[in-house]
Structure formats: C-alpha cells, structure tokens
PDB file of N, CA and C in Angstrom:
ATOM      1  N   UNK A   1      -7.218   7.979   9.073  1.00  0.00           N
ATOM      2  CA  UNK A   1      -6.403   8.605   8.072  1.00  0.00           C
ATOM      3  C   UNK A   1      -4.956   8.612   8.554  1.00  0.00           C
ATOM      4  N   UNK A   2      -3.939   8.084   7.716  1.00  0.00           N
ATOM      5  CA  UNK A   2      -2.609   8.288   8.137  1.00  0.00           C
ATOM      6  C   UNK A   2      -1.848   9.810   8.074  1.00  0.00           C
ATOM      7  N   UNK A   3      -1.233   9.976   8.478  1.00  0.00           N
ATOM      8  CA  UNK A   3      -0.601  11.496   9.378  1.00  0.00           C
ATOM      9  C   UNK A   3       0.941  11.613   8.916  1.00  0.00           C
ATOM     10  N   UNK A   4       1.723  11.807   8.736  1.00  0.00           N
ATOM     11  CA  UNK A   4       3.222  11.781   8.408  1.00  0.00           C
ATOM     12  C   UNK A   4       3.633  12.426   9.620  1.00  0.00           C
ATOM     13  N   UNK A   5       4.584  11.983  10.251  1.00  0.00           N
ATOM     14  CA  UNK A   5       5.213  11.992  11.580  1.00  0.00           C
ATOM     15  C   UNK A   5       6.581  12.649  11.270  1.00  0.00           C
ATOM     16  N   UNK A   6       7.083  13.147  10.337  1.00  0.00           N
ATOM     17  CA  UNK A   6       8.428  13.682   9.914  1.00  0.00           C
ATOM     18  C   UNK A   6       9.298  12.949  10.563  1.00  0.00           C
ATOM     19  N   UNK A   7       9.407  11.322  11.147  1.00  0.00           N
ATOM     20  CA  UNK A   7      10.386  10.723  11.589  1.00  0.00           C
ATOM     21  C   UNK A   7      10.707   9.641  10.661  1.00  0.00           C
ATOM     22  N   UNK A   8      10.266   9.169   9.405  1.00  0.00           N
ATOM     23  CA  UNK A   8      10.522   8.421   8.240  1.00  0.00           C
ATOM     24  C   UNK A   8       9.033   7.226   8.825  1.00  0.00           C
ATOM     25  N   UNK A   9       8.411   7.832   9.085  1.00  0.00           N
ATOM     26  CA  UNK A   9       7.381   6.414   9.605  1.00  0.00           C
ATOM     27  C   UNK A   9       5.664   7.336   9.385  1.00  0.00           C
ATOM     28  N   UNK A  10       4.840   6.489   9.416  1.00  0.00           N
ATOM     29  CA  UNK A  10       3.811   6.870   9.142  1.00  0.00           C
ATOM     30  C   UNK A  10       2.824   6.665  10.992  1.00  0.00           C
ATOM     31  N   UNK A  11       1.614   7.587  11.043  1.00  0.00           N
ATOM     32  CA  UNK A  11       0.929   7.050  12.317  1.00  0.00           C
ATOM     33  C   UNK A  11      -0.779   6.891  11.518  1.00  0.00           C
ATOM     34  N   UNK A  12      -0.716   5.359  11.726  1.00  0.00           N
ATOM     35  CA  UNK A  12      -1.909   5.084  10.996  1.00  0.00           C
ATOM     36  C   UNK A  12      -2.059   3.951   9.591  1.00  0.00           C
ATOM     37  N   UNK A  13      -3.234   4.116   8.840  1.00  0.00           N
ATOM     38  CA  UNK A  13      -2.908   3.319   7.597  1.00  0.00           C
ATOM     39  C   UNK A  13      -3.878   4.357   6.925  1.00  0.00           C
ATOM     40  N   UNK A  14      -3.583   4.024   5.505  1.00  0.00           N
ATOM     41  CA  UNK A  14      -4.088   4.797   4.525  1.00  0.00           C
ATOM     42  C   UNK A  14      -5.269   4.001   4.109  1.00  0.00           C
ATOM     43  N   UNK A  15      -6.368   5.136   4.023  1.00  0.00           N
ATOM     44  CA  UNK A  15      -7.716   4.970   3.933  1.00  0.00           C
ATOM     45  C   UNK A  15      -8.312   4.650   2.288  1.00  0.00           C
ATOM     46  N   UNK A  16      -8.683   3.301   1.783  1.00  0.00           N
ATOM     47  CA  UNK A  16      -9.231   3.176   0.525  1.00  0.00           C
ATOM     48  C   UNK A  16      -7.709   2.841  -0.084  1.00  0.00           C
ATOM     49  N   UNK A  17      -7.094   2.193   0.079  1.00  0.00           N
ATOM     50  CA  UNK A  17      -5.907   1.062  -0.444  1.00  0.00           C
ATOM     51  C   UNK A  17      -5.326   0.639  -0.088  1.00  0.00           C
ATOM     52  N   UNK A  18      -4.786  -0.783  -1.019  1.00  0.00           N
ATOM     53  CA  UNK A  18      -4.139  -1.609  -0.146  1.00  0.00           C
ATOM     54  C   UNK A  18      -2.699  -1.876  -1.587  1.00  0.00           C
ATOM     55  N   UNK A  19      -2.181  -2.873  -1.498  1.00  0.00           N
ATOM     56  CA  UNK A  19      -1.072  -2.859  -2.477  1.00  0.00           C
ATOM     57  C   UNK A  19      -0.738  -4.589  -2.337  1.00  0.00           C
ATOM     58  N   UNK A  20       0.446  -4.820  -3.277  1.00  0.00           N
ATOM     59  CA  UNK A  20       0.136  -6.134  -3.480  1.00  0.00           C
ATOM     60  C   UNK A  20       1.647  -6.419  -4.333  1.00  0.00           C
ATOM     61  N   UNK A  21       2.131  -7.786  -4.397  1.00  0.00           N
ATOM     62  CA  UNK A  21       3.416  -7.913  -4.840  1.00  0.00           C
ATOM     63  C   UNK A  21       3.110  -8.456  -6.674  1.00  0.00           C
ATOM     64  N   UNK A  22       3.719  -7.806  -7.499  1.00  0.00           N
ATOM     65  CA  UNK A  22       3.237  -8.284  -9.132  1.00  0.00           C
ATOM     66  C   UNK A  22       4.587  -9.439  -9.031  1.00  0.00           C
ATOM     67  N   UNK A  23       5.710  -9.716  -8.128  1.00  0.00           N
ATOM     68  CA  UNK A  23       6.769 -10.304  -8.657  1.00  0.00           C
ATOM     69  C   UNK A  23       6.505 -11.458  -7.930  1.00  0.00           C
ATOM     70  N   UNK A  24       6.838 -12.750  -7.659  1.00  0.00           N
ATOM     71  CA  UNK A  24       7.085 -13.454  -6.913  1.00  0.00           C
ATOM     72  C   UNK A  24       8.275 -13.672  -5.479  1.00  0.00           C
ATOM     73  N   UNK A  25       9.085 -12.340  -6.460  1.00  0.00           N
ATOM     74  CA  UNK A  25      10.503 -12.307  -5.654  1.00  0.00           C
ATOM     75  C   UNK A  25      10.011 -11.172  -4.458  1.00  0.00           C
ATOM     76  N   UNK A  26       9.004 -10.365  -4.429  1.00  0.00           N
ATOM     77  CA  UNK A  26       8.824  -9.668  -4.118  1.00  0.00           C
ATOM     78  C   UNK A  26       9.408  -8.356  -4.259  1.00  0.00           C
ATOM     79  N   UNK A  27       9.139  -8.328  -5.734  1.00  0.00           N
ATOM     80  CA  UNK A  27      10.790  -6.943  -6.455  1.00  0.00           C
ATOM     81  C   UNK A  27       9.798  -5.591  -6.857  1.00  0.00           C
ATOM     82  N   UNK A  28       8.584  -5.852  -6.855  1.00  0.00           N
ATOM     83  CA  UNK A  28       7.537  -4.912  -7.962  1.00  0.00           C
ATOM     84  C   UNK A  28       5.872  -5.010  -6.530  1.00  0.00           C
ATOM     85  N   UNK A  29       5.706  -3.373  -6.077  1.00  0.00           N
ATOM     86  CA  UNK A  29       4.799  -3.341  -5.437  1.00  0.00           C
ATOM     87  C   UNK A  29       3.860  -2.580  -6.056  1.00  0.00           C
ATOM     88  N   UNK A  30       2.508  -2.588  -6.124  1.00  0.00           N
ATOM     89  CA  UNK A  30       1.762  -1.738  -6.831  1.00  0.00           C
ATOM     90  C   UNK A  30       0.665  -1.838  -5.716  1.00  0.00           C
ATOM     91  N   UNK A  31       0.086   0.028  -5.985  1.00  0.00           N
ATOM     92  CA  UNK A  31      -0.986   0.176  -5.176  1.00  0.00           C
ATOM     93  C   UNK A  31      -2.028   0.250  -5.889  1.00  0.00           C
ATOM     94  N   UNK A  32      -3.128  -0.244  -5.263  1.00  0.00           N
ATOM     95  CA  UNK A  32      -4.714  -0.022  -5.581  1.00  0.00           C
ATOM     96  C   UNK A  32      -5.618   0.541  -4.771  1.00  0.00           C
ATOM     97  N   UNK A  33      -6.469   1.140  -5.380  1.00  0.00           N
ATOM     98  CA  UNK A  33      -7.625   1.714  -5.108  1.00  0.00           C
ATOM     99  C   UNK A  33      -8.747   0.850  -4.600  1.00  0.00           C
ATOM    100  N   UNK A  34      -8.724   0.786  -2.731  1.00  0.00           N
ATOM    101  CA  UNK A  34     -10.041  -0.490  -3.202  1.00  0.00           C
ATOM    102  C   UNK A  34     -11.467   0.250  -3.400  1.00  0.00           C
ATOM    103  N   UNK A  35     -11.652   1.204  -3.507  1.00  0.00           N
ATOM    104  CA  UNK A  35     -12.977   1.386  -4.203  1.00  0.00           C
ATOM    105  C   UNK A  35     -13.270   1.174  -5.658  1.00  0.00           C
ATOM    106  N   UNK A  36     -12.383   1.767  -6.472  1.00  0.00           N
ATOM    107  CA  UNK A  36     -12.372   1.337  -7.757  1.00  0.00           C
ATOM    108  C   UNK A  36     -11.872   0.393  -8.382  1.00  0.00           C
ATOM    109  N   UNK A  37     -10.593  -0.090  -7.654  1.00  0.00           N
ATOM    110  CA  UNK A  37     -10.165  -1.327  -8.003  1.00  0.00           C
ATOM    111  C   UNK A  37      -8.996  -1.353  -9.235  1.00  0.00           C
ATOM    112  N   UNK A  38      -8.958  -0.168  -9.433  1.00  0.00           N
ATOM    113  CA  UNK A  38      -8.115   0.651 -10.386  1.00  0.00           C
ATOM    114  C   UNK A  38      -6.795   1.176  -9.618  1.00  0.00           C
ATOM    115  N   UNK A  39      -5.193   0.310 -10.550  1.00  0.00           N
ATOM    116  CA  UNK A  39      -3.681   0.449  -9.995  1.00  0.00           C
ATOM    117  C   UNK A  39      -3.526   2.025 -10.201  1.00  0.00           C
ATOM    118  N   UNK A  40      -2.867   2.256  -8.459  1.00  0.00           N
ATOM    119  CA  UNK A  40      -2.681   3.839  -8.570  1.00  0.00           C
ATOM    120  C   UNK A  40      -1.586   4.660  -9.095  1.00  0.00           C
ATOM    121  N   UNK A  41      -0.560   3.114  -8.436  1.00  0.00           N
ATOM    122  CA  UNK A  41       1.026   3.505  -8.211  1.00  0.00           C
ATOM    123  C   UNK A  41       1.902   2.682  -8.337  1.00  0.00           C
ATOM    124  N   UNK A  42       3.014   2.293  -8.885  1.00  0.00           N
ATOM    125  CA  UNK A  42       3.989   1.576  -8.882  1.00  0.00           C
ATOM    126  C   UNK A  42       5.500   1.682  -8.259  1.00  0.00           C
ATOM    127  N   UNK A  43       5.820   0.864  -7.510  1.00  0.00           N
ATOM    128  CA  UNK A  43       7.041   1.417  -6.540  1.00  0.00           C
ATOM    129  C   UNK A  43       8.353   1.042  -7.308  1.00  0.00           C
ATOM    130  N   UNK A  44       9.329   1.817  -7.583  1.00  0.00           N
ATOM    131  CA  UNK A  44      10.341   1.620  -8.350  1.00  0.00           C
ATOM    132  C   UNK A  44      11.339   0.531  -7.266  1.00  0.00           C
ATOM    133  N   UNK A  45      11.606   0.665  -5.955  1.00  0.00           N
ATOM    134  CA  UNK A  45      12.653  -0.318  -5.303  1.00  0.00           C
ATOM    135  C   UNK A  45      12.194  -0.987  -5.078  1.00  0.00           C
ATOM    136  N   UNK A  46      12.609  -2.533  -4.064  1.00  0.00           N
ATOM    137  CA  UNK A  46      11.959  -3.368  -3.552  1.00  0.00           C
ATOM    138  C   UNK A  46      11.343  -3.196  -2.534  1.00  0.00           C
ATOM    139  N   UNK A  47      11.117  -2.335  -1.700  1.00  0.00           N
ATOM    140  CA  UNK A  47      10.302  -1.919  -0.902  1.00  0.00           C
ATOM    141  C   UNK A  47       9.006  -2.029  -0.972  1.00  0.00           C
ATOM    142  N   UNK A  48       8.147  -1.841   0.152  1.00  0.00           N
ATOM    143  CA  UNK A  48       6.596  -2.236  -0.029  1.00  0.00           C
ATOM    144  C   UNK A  48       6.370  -0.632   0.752  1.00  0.00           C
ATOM    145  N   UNK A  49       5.039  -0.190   0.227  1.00  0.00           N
ATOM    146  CA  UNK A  49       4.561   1.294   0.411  1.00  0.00           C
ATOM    147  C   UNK A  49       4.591   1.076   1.751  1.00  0.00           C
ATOM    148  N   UNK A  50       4.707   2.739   2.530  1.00  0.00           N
ATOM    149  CA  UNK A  50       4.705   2.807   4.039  1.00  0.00           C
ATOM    150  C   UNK A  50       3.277   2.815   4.318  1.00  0.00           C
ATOM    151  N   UNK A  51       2.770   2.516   5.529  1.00  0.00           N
ATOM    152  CA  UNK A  51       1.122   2.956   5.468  1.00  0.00           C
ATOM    153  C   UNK A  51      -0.068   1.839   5.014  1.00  0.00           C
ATOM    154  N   UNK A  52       0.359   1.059   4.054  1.00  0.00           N
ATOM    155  CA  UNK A  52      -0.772   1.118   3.427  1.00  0.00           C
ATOM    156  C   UNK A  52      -0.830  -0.890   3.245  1.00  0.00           C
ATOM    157  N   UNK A  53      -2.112  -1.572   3.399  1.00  0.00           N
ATOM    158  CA  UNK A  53      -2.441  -2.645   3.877  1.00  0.00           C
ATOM    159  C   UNK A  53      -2.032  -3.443   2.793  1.00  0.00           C
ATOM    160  N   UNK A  54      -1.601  -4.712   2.999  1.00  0.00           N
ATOM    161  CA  UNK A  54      -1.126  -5.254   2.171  1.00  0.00           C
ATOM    162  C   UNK A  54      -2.784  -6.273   1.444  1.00  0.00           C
ATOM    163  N   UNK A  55      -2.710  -6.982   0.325  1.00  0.00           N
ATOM    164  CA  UNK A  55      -3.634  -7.690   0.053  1.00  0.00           C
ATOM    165  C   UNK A  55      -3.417  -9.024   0.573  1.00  0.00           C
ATOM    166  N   UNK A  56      -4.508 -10.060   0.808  1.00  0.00           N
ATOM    167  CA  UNK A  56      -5.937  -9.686   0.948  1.00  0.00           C
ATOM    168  C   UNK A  56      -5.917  -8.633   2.212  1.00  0.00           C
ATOM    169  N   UNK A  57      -7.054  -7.635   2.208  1.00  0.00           N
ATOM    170  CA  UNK A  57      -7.054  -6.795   2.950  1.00  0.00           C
ATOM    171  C   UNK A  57      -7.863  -6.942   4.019  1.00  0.00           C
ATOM    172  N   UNK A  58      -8.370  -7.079   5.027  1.00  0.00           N
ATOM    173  CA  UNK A  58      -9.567  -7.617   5.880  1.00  0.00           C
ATOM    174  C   UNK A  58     -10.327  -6.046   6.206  1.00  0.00           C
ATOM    175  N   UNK A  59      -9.879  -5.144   6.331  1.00  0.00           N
ATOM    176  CA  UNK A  59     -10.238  -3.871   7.002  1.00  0.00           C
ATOM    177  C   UNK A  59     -11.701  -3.598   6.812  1.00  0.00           C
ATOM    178  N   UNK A  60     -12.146  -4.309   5.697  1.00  0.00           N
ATOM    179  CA  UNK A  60     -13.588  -3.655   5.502  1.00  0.00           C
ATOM    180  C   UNK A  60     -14.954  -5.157   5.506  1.00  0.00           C
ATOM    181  N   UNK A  61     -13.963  -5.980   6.279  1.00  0.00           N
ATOM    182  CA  UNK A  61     -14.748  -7.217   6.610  1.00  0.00           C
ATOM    183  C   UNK A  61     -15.909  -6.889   7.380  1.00  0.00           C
TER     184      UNK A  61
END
C-alpha cells in the first residue's frame, strides 16, 4: 500500500491500479481500476499520477 511521505513523493505503489496515456502526445492520463476495469480518474495537466503503475502492468503476473 502506498503511504504519503509529506515530501511531494509517494513510498510505494498503489494497490489495484494502474493508468495509461488516452493522447499520443502524452497530454491526457487516466486511471483504472484493475479489478473492475472501470476509469477512475482523469488528470487535468500533463503529468502522469504519482504512485501508480503505468499500463501494461506486470504486478499481478
């Protein structure tokens, strides 16, 4: 389970999602749920979520 470190950084990854680029430019990040498979969240900047695995995800290989 990831932890918030109050230093702008995360310790860990977030458990049950991963996220993924909708743009080519890489302008639009959206998170998913991999249990349900259902979009959780949409990131307004170009930034990619802190924490959390990018797709394809291997973690549960």
């Amino acid at each position: 389970m990831a932890t918030n470190t109050g230093k702008g950084f995360r310790k860990g990854s977030v458990d049950d999602r991963s996220q993924l680029n909708l743009d080519k430019k890489g302008s639009k990040y959206v998170k998913r749920d991999t249990t349900t498979g259902r979009f959780v969240d949409l990131k307004e900047d170009d930034k990619p979520f802190k924490g959390v695995a990018h797709e394809p995800d291997k973690r549960k290989d």
